[in-house]
PDB file of N, CA and C in Angstrom:
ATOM      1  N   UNK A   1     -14.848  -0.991  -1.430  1.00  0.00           N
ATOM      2  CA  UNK A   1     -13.539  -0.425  -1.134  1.00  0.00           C
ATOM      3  C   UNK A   1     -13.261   0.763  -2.056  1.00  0.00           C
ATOM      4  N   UNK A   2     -12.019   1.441  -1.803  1.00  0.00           N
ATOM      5  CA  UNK A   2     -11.631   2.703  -2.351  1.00  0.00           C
ATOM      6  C   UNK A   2     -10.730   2.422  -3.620  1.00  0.00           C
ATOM      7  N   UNK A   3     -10.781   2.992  -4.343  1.00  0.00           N
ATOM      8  CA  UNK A   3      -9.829   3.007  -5.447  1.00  0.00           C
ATOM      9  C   UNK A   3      -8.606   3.140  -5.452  1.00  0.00           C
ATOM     10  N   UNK A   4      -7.904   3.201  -4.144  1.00  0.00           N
ATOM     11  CA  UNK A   4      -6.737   3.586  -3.981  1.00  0.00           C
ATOM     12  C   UNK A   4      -5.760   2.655  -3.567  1.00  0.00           C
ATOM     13  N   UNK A   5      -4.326   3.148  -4.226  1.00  0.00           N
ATOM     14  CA  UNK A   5      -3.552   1.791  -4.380  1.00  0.00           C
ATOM     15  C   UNK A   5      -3.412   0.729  -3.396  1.00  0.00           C
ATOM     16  N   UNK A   6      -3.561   1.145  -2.679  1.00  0.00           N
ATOM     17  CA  UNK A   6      -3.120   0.153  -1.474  1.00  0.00           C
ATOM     18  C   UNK A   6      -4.548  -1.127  -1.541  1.00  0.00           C
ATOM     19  N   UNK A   7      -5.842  -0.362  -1.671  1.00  0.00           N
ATOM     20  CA  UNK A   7      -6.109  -1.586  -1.382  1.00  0.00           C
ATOM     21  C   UNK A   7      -6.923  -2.348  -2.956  1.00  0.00           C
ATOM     22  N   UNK A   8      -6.511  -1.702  -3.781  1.00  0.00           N
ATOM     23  CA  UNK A   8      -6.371  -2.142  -5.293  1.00  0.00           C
ATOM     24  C   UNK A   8      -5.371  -3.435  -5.166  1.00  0.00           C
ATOM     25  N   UNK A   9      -4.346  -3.230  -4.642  1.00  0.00           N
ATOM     26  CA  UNK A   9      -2.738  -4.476  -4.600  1.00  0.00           C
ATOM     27  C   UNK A   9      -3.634  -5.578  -3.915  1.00  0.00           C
ATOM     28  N   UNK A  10      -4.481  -5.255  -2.395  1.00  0.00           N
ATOM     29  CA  UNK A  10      -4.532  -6.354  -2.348  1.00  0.00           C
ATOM     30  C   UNK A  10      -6.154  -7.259  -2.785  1.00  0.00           C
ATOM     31  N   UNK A  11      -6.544  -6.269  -3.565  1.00  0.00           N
ATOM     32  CA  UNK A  11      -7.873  -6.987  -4.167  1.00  0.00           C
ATOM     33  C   UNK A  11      -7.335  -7.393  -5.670  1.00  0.00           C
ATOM     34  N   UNK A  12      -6.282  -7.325  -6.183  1.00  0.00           N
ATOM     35  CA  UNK A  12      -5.401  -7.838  -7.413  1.00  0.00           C
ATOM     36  C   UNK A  12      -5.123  -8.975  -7.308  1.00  0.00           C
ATOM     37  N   UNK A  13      -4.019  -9.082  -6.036  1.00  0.00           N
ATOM     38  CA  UNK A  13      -3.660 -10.542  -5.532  1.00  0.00           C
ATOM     39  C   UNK A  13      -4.539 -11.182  -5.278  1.00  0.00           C
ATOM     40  N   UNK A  14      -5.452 -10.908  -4.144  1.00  0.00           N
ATOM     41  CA  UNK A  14      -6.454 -11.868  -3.805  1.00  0.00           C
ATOM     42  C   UNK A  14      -7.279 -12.427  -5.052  1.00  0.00           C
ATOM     43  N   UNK A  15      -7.456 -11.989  -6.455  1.00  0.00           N
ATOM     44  CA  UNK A  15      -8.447 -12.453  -7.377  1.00  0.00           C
ATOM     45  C   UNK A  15      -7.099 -12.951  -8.168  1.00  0.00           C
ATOM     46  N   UNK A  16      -5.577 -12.968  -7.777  1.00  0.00           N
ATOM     47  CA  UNK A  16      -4.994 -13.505  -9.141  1.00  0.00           C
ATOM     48  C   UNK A  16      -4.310 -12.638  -9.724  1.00  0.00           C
ATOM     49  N   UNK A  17      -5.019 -11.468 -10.082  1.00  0.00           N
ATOM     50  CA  UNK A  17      -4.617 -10.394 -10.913  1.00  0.00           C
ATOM     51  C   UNK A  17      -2.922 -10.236 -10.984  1.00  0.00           C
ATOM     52  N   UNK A  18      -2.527 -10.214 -10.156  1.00  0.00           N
ATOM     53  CA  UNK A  18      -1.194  -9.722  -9.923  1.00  0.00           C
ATOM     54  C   UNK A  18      -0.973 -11.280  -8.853  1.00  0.00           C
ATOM     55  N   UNK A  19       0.162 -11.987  -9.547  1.00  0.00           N
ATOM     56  CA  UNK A  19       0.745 -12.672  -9.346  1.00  0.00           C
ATOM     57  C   UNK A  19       1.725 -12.820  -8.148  1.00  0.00           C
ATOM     58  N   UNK A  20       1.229 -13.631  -6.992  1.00  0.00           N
ATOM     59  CA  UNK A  20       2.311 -13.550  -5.862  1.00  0.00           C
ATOM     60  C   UNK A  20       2.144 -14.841  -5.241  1.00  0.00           C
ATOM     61  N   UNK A  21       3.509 -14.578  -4.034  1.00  0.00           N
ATOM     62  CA  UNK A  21       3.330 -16.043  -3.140  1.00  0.00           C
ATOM     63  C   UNK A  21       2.325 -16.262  -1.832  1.00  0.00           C
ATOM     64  N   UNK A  22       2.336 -17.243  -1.904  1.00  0.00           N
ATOM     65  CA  UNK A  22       1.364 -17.768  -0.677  1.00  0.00           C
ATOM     66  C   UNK A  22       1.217 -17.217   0.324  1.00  0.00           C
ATOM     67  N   UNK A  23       2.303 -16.238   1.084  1.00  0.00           N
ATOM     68  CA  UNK A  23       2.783 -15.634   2.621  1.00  0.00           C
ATOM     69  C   UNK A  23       1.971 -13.821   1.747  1.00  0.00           C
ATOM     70  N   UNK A  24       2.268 -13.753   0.615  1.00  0.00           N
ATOM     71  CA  UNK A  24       2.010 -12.302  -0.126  1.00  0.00           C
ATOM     72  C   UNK A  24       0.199 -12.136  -0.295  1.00  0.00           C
ATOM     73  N   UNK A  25      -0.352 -13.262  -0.791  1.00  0.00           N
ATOM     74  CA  UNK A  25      -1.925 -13.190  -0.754  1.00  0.00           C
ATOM     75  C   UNK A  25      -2.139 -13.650   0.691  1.00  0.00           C
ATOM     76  N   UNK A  26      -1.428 -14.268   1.383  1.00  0.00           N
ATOM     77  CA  UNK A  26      -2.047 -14.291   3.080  1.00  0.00           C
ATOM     78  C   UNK A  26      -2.245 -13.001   3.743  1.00  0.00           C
ATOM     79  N   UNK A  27      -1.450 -12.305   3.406  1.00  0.00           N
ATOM     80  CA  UNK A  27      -1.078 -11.028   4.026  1.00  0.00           C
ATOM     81  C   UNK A  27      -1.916 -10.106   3.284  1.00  0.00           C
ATOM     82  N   UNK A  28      -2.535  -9.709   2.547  1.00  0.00           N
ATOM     83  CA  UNK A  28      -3.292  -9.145   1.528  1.00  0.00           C
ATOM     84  C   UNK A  28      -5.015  -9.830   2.494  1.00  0.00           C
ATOM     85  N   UNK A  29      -4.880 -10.862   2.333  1.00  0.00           N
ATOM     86  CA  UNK A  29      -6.045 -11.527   2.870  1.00  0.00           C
ATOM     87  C   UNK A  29      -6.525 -10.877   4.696  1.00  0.00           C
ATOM     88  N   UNK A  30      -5.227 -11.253   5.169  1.00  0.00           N
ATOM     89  CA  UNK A  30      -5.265 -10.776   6.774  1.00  0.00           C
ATOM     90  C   UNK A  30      -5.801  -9.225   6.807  1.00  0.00           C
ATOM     91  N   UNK A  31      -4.624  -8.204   5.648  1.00  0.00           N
ATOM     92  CA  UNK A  31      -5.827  -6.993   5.600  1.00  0.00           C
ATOM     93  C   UNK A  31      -6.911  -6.648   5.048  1.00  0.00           C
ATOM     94  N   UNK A  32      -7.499  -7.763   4.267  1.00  0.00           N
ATOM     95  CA  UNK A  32      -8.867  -7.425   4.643  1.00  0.00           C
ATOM     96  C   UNK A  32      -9.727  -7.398   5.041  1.00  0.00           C
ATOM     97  N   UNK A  33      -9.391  -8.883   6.739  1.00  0.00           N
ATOM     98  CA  UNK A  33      -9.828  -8.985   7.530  1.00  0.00           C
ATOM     99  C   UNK A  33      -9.924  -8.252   8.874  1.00  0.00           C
ATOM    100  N   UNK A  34      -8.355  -7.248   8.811  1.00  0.00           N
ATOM    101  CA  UNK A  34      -8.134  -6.622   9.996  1.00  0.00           C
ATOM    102  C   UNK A  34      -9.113  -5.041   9.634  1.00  0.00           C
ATOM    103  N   UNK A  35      -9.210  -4.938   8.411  1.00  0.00           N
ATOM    104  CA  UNK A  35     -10.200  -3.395   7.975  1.00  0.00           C
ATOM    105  C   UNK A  35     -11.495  -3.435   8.359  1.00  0.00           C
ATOM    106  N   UNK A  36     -11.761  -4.904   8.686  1.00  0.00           N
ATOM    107  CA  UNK A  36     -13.400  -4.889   9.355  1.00  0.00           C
ATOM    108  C   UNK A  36     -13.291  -5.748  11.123  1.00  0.00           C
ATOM    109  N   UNK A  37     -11.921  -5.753  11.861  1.00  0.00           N
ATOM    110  CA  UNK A  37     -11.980  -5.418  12.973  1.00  0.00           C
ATOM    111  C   UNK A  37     -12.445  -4.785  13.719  1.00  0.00           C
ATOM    112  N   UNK A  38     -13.671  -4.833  14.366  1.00  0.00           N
ATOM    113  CA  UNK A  38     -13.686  -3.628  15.891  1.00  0.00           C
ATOM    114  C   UNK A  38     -12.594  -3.119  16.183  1.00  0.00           C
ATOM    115  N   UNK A  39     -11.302  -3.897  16.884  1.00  0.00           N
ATOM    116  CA  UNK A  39     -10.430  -3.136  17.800  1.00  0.00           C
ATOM    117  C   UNK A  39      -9.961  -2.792  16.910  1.00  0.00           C
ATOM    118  N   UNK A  40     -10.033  -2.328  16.045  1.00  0.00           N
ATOM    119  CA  UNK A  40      -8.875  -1.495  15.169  1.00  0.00           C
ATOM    120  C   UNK A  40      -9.242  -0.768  14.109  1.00  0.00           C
ATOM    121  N   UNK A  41      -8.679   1.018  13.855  1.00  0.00           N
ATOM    122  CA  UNK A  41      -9.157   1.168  13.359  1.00  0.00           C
ATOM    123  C   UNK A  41      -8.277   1.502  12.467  1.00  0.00           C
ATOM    124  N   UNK A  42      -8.001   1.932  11.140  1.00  0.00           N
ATOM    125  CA  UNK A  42      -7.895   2.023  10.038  1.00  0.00           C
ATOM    126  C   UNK A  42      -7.993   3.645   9.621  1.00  0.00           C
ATOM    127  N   UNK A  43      -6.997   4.137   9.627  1.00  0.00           N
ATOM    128  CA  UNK A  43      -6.727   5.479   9.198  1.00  0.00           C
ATOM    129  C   UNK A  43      -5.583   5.818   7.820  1.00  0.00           C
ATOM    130  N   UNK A  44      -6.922   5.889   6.755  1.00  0.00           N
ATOM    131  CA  UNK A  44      -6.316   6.774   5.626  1.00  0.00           C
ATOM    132  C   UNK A  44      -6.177   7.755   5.494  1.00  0.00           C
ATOM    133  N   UNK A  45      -5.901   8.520   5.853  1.00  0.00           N
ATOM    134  CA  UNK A  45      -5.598  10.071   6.091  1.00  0.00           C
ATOM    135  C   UNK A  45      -3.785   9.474   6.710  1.00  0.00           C
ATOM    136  N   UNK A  46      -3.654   9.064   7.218  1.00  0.00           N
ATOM    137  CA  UNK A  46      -2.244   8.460   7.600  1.00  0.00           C
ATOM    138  C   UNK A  46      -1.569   7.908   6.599  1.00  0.00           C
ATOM    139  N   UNK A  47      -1.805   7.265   6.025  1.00  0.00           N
ATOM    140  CA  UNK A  47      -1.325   6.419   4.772  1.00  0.00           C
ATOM    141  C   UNK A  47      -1.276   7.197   3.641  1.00  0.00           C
ATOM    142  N   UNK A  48      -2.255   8.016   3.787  1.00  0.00           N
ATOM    143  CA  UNK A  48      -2.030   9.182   2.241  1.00  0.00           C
ATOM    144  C   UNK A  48      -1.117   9.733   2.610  1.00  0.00           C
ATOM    145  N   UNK A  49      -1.298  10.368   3.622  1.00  0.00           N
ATOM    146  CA  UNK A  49      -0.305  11.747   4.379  1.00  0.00           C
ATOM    147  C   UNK A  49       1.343  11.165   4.065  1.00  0.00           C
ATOM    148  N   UNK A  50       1.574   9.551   4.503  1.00  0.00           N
ATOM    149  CA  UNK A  50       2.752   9.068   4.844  1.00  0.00           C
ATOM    150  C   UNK A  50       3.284   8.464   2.748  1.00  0.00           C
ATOM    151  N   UNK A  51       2.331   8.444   1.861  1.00  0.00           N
ATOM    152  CA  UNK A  51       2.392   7.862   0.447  1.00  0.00           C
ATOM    153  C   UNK A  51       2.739   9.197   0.088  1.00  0.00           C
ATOM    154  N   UNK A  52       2.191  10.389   0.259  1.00  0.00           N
ATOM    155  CA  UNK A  52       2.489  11.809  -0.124  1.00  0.00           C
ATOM    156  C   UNK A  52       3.703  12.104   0.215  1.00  0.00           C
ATOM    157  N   UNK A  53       4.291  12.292   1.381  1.00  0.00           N
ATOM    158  CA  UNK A  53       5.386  13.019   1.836  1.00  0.00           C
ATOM    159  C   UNK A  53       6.501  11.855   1.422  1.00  0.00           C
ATOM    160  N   UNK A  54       6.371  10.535   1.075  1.00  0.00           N
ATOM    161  CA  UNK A  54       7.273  10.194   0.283  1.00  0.00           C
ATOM    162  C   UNK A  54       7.605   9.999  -1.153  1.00  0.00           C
ATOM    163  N   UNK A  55       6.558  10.827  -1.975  1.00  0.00           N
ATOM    164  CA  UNK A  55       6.008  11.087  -3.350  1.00  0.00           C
ATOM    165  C   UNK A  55       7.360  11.789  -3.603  1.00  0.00           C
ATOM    166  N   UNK A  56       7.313  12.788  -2.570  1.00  0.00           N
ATOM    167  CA  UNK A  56       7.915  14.368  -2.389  1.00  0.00           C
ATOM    168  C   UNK A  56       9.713  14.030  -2.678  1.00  0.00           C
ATOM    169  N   UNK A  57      10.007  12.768  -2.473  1.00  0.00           N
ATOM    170  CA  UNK A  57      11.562  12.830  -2.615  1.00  0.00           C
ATOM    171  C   UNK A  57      11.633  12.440  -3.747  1.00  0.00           C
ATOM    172  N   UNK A  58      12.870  12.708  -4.518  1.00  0.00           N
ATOM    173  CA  UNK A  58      13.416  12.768  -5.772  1.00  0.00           C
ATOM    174  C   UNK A  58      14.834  12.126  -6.328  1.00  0.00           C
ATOM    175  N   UNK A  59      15.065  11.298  -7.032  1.00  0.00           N
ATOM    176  CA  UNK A  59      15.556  10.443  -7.275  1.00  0.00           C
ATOM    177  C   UNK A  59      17.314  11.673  -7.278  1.00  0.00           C
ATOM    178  N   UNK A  60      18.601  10.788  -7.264  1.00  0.00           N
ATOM    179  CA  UNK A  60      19.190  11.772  -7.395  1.00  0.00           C
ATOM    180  C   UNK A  60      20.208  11.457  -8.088  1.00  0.00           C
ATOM    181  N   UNK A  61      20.110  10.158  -9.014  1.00  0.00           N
ATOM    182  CA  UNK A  61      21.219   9.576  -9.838  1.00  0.00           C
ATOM    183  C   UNK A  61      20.224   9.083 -10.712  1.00  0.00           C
ATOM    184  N   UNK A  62      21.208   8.794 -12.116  1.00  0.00           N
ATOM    185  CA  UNK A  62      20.805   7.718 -12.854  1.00  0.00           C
ATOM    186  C   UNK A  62      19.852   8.593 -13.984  1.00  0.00           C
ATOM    187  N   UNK A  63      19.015   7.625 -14.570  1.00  0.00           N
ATOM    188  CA  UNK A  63      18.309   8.158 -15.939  1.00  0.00           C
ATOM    189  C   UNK A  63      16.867   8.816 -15.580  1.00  0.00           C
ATOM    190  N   UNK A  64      16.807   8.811 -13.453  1.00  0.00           N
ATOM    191  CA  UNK A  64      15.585   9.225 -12.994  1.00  0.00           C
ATOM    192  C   UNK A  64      16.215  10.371 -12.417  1.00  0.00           C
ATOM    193  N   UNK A  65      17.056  10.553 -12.255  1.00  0.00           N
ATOM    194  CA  UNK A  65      17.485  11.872 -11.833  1.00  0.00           C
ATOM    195  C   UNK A  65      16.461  13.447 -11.544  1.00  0.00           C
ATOM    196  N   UNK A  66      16.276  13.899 -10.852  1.00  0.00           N
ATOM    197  CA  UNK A  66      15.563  14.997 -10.575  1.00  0.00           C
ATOM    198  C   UNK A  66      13.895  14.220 -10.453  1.00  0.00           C
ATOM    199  N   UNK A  67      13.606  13.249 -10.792  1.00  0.00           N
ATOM    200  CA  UNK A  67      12.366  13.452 -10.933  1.00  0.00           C
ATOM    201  C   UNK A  67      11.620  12.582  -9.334  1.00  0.00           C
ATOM    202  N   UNK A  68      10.465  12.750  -9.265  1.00  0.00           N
ATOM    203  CA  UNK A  68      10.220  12.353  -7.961  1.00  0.00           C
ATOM    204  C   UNK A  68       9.489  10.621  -7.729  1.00  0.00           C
ATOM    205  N   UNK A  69       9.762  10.412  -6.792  1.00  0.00           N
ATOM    206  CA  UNK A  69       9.761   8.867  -6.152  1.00  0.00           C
ATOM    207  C   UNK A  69       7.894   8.256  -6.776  1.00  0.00           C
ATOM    208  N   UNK A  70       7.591   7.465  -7.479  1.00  0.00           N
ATOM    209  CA  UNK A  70       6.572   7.226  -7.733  1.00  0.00           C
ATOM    210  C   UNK A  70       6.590   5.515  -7.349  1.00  0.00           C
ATOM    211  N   UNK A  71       5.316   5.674  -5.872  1.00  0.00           N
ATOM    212  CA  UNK A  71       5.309   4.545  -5.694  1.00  0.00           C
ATOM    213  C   UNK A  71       4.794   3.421  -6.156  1.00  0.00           C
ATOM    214  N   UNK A  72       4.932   2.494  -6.251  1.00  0.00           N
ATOM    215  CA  UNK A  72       3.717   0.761  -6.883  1.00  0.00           C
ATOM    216  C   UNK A  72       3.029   0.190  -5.553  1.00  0.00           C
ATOM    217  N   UNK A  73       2.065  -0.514  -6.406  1.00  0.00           N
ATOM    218  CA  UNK A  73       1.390  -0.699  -5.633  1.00  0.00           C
ATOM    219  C   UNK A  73       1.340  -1.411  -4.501  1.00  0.00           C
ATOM    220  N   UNK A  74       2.848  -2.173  -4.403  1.00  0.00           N
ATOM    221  CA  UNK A  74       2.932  -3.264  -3.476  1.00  0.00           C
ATOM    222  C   UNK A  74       3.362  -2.337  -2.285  1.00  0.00           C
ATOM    223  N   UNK A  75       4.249  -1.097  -3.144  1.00  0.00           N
ATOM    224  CA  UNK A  75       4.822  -0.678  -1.891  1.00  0.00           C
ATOM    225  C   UNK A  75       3.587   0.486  -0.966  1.00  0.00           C
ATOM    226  N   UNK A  76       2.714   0.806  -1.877  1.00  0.00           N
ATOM    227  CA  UNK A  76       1.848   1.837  -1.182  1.00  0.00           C
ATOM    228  C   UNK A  76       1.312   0.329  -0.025  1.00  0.00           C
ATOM    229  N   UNK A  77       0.558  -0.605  -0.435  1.00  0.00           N
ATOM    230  CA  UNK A  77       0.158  -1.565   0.669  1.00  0.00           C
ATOM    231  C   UNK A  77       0.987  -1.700   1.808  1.00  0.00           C
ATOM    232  N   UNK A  78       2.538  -1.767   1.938  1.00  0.00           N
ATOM    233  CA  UNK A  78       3.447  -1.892   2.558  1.00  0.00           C
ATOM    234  C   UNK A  78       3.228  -0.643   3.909  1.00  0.00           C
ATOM    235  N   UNK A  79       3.023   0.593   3.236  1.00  0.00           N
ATOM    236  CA  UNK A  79       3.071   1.222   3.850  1.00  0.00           C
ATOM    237  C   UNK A  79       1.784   1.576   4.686  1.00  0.00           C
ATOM    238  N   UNK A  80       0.636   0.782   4.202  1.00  0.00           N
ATOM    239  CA  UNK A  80      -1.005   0.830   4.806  1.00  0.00           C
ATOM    240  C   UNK A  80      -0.722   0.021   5.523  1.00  0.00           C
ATOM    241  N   UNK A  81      -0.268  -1.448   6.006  1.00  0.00           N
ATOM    242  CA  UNK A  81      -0.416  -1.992   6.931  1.00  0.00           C
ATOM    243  C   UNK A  81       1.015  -1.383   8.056  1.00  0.00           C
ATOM    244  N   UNK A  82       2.183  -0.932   7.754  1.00  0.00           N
ATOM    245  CA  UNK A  82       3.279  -0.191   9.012  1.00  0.00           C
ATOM    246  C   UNK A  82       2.090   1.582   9.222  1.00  0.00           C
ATOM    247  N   UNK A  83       1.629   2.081   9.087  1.00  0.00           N
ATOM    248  CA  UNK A  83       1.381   2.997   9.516  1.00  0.00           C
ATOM    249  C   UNK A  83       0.004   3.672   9.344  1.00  0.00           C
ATOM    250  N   UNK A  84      -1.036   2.877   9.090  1.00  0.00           N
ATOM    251  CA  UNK A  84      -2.378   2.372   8.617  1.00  0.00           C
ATOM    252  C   UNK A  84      -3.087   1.983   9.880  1.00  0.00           C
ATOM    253  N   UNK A  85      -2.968   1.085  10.571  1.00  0.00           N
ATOM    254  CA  UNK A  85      -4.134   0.480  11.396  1.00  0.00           C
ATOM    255  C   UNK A  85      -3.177   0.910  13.234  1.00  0.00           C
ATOM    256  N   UNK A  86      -4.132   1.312  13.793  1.00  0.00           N
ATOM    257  CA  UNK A  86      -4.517   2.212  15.160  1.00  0.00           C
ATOM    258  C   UNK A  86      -5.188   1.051  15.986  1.00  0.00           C
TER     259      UNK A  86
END
């Protein structure tokens, strides 16, 4: 696999690393079963494209003020399985 967050979160959970519930490593588990599906394919170029252009917004209160949206890793996964698999 790639070094990249999304599927770092769910090779974390799945070994433990990062601590979650039962429905959270199922779901981690399911994608790494659905990435070696035939019917489906799996487009990162989508998921970067869609992790990038929300990099791009910028906080607009508070002690983050001006600076821009930096995602974790649960949420980059979040966004590989809604707009990730074709």
């Amino acid at each position: 696999m790639c070094d990249k967050p999304y599927y770092q979160y769910a090779s974390d959970v799945i070994s433990g690393k990062v601590i979650a519930g039962e429905s959270i490593r199922l779901s981690c588990k399911r994608f790494n079963t659905d990435l070696k599906r035939e019917d489906l394919v799996f487009r990162e170029d989508k998921v970067d494209r869609a992790i990038a252009f929300i990099s791009t917004f910028k906080h607009f209160t508070g002690k983050h003020s001006g600076s821009n949206f930096i995602l974790e890793g649960w949420q980059t996964f979040l966004i590989a399985n809604i707009v990730g698999f074709y």
